[in-house]
C-alpha atoms as a PDB file:
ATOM      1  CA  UNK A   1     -10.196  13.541   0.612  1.00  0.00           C
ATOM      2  CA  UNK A   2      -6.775  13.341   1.696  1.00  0.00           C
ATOM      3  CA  UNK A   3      -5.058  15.070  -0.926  1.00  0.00           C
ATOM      4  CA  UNK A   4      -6.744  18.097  -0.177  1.00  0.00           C
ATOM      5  CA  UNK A   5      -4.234  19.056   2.143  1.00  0.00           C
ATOM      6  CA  UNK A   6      -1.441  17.877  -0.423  1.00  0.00           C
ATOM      7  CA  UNK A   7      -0.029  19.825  -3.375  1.00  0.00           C
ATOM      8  CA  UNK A   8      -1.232  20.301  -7.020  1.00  0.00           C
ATOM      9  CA  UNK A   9       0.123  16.644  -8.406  1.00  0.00           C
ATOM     10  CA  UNK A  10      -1.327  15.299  -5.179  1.00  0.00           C
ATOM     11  CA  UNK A  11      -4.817  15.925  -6.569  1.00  0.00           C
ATOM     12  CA  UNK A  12      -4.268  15.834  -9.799  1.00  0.00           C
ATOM     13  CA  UNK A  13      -3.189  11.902  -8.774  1.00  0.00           C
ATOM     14  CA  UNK A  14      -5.889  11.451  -6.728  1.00  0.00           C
ATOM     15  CA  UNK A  15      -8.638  12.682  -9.341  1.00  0.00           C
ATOM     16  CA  UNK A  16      -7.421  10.543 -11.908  1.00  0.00           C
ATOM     17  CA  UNK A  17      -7.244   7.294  -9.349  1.00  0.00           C
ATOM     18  CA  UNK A  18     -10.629   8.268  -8.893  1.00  0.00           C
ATOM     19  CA  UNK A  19     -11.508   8.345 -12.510  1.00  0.00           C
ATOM     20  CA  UNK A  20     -10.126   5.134 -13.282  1.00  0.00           C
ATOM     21  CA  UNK A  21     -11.523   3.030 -10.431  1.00  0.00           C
ATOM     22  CA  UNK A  22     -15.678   4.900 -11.673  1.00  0.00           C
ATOM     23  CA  UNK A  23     -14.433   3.659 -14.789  1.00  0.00           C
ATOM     24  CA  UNK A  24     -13.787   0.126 -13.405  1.00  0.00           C
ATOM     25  CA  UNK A  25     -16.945  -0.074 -11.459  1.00  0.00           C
ATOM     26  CA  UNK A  26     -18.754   0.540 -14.805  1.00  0.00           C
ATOM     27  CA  UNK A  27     -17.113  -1.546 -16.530  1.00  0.00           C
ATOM     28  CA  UNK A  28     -17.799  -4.401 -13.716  1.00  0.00           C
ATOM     29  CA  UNK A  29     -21.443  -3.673 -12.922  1.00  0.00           C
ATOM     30  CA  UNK A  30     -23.237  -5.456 -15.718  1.00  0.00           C
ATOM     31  CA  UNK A  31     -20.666  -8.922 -14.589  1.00  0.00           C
ATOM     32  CA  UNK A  32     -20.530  -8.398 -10.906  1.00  0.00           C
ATOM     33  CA  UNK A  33     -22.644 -11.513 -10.281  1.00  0.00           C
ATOM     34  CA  UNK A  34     -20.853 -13.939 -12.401  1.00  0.00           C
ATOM     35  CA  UNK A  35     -17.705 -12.200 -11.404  1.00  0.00           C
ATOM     36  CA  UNK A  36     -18.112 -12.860  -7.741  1.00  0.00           C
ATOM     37  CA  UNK A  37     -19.196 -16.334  -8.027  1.00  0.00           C
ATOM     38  CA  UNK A  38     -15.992 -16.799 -10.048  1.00  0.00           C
ATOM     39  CA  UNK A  39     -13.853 -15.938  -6.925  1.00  0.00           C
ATOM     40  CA  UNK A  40     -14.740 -19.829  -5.648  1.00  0.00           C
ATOM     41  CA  UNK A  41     -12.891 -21.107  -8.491  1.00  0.00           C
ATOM     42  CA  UNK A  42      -9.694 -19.413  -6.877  1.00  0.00           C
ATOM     43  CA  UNK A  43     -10.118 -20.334  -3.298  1.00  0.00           C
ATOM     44  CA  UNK A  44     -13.319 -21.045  -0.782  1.00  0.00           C
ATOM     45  CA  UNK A  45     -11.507 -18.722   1.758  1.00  0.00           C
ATOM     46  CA  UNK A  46     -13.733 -15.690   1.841  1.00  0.00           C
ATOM     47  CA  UNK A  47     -10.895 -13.349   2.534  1.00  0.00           C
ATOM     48  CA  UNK A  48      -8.680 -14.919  -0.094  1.00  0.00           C
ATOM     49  CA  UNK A  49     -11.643 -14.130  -2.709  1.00  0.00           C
ATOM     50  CA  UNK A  50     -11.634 -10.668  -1.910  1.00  0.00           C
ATOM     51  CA  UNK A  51      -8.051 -10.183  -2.240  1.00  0.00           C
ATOM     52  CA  UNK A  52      -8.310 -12.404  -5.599  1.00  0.00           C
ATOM     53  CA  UNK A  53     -11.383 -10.237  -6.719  1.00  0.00           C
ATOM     54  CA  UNK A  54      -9.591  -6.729  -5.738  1.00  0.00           C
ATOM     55  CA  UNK A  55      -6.267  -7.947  -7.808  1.00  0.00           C
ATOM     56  CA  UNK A  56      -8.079  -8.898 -10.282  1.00  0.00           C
ATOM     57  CA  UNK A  57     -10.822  -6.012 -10.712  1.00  0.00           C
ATOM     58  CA  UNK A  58      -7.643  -3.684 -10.690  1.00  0.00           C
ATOM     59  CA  UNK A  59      -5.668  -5.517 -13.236  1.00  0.00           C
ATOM     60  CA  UNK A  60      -8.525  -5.820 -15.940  1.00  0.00           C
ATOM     61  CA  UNK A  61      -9.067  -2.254 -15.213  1.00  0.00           C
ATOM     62  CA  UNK A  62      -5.763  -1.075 -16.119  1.00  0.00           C
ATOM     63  CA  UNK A  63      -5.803  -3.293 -18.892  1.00  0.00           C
ATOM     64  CA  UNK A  64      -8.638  -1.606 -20.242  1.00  0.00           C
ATOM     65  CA  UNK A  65      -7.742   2.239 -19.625  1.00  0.00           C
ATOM     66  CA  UNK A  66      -4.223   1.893 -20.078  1.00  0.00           C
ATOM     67  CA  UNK A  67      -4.664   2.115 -23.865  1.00  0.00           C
ATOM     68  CA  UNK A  68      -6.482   5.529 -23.092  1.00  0.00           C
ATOM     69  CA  UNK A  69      -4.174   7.134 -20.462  1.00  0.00           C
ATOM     70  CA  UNK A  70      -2.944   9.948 -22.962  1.00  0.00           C
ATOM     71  CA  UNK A  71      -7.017  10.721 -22.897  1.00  0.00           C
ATOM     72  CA  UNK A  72      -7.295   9.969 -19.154  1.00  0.00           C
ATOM     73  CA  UNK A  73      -4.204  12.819 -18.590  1.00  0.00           C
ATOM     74  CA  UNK A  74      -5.671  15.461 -20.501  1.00  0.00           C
ATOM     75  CA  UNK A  75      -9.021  15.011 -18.647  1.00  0.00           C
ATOM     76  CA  UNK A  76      -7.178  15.388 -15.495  1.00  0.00           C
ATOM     77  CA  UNK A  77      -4.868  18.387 -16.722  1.00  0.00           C
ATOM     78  CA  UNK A  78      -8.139  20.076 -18.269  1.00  0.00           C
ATOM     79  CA  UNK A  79      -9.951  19.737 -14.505  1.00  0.00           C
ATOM     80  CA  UNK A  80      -6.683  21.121 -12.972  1.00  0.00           C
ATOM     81  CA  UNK A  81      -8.488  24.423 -12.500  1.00  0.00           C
ATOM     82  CA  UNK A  82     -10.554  22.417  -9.973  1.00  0.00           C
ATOM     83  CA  UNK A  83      -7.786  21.084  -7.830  1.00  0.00           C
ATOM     84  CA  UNK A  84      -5.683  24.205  -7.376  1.00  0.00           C
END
Protein backbone atom coordinates (compact mmCIF):
# COMPACT_ATOMS: atom_id res chain seq x y z
CA UNK A 1 0.00 0.00 0.00
CA UNK A 2 2.67 2.39 0.28
CA UNK A 3 4.12 2.27 -2.99
CA UNK A 4 1.13 3.46 -4.48
CA UNK A 5 2.15 6.84 -4.11
CA UNK A 6 5.79 5.85 -5.36
CA UNK A 7 6.99 5.46 -8.95
CA UNK A 8 6.83 2.52 -11.46
CA UNK A 9 10.00 0.40 -9.86
CA UNK A 10 8.43 1.28 -6.53
CA UNK A 11 5.60 -1.16 -7.31
CA UNK A 12 7.05 -3.20 -9.42
CA UNK A 13 9.41 -3.89 -6.01
CA UNK A 14 6.73 -4.04 -3.90
CA UNK A 15 4.62 -6.66 -6.05
CA UNK A 16 7.35 -8.91 -6.32
CA UNK A 17 8.20 -8.64 -2.27
CA UNK A 18 4.76 -9.54 -2.14
CA UNK A 19 5.05 -12.50 -4.39
CA UNK A 20 7.87 -13.94 -2.72
CA UNK A 21 6.78 -13.69 0.92
CA UNK A 22 2.80 -15.73 -0.58
CA UNK A 23 5.32 -17.92 -1.88
CA UNK A 24 7.03 -18.37 1.54
CA UNK A 25 3.87 -18.70 3.47
CA UNK A 26 3.05 -21.66 1.16
CA UNK A 27 5.87 -23.09 1.32
CA UNK A 28 5.73 -22.87 5.38
CA UNK A 29 2.09 -23.79 5.96
CA UNK A 30 2.19 -27.56 5.78
CA UNK A 31 5.57 -27.19 8.66
CA UNK A 32 4.37 -24.26 10.63
CA UNK A 33 3.78 -26.44 13.71
CA UNK A 34 7.00 -28.24 13.84
CA UNK A 35 8.60 -25.08 12.67
CA UNK A 36 7.47 -23.03 15.59
CA UNK A 37 8.18 -25.51 18.18
CA UNK A 38 11.69 -25.55 16.68
CA UNK A 39 12.21 -21.84 17.70
CA UNK A 40 12.81 -23.32 21.57
CA UNK A 41 15.77 -25.03 20.38
CA UNK A 42 17.26 -21.43 19.63
CA UNK A 43 16.26 -19.58 22.70
CA UNK A 44 13.12 -19.78 25.39
CA UNK A 45 12.88 -15.92 24.99
CA UNK A 46 9.63 -15.47 23.16
CA UNK A 47 10.79 -12.39 21.39
CA UNK A 48 14.13 -13.90 20.49
CA UNK A 49 12.04 -16.85 18.71
CA UNK A 50 10.27 -14.56 16.64
CA UNK A 51 13.19 -12.74 15.47
CA UNK A 52 14.94 -16.34 15.00
CA UNK A 53 11.70 -17.61 13.18
CA UNK A 54 11.38 -14.26 10.90
CA UNK A 55 15.34 -14.65 9.91
CA UNK A 56 14.95 -17.78 9.33
CA UNK A 57 11.47 -18.03 7.36
CA UNK A 58 13.13 -15.25 5.10
CA UNK A 59 16.36 -16.96 4.50
CA UNK A 60 14.87 -20.46 3.45
CA UNK A 61 12.61 -18.45 1.36
CA UNK A 62 15.15 -16.83 -0.66
CA UNK A 63 16.92 -19.91 -0.79
CA UNK A 64 14.16 -21.45 -2.45
CA UNK A 65 13.03 -18.65 -5.06
CA UNK A 66 16.30 -17.36 -5.68
CA UNK A 67 16.94 -20.14 -8.22
CA UNK A 68 13.66 -18.82 -9.96
CA UNK A 69 14.12 -15.00 -9.84
CA UNK A 70 14.65 -14.74 -13.76
CA UNK A 71 10.84 -16.37 -13.62
CA UNK A 72 9.84 -14.24 -10.59
CA UNK A 73 11.03 -10.87 -12.87
CA UNK A 74 9.17 -11.64 -15.82
CA UNK A 75 5.99 -12.25 -13.73
CA UNK A 76 6.46 -8.91 -12.28
CA UNK A 77 7.44 -7.11 -15.70
CA UNK A 78 4.38 -9.01 -17.41
CA UNK A 79 1.89 -7.45 -14.42
CA UNK A 80 3.59 -4.02 -15.01
CA UNK A 81 0.46 -2.96 -16.86
CA UNK A 82 -1.14 -3.22 -13.39
CA UNK A 83 1.17 -0.98 -11.47
CA UNK A 84 1.43 1.96 -13.86
Amino acid sequence: MASFVLGAEAKKAAFANCLLNLGGVLVFLPFLKSFCNSMTIFTLDPSLQVAYAHLLFNLITVSIFFPLRHQIIKIVERKSFLIS
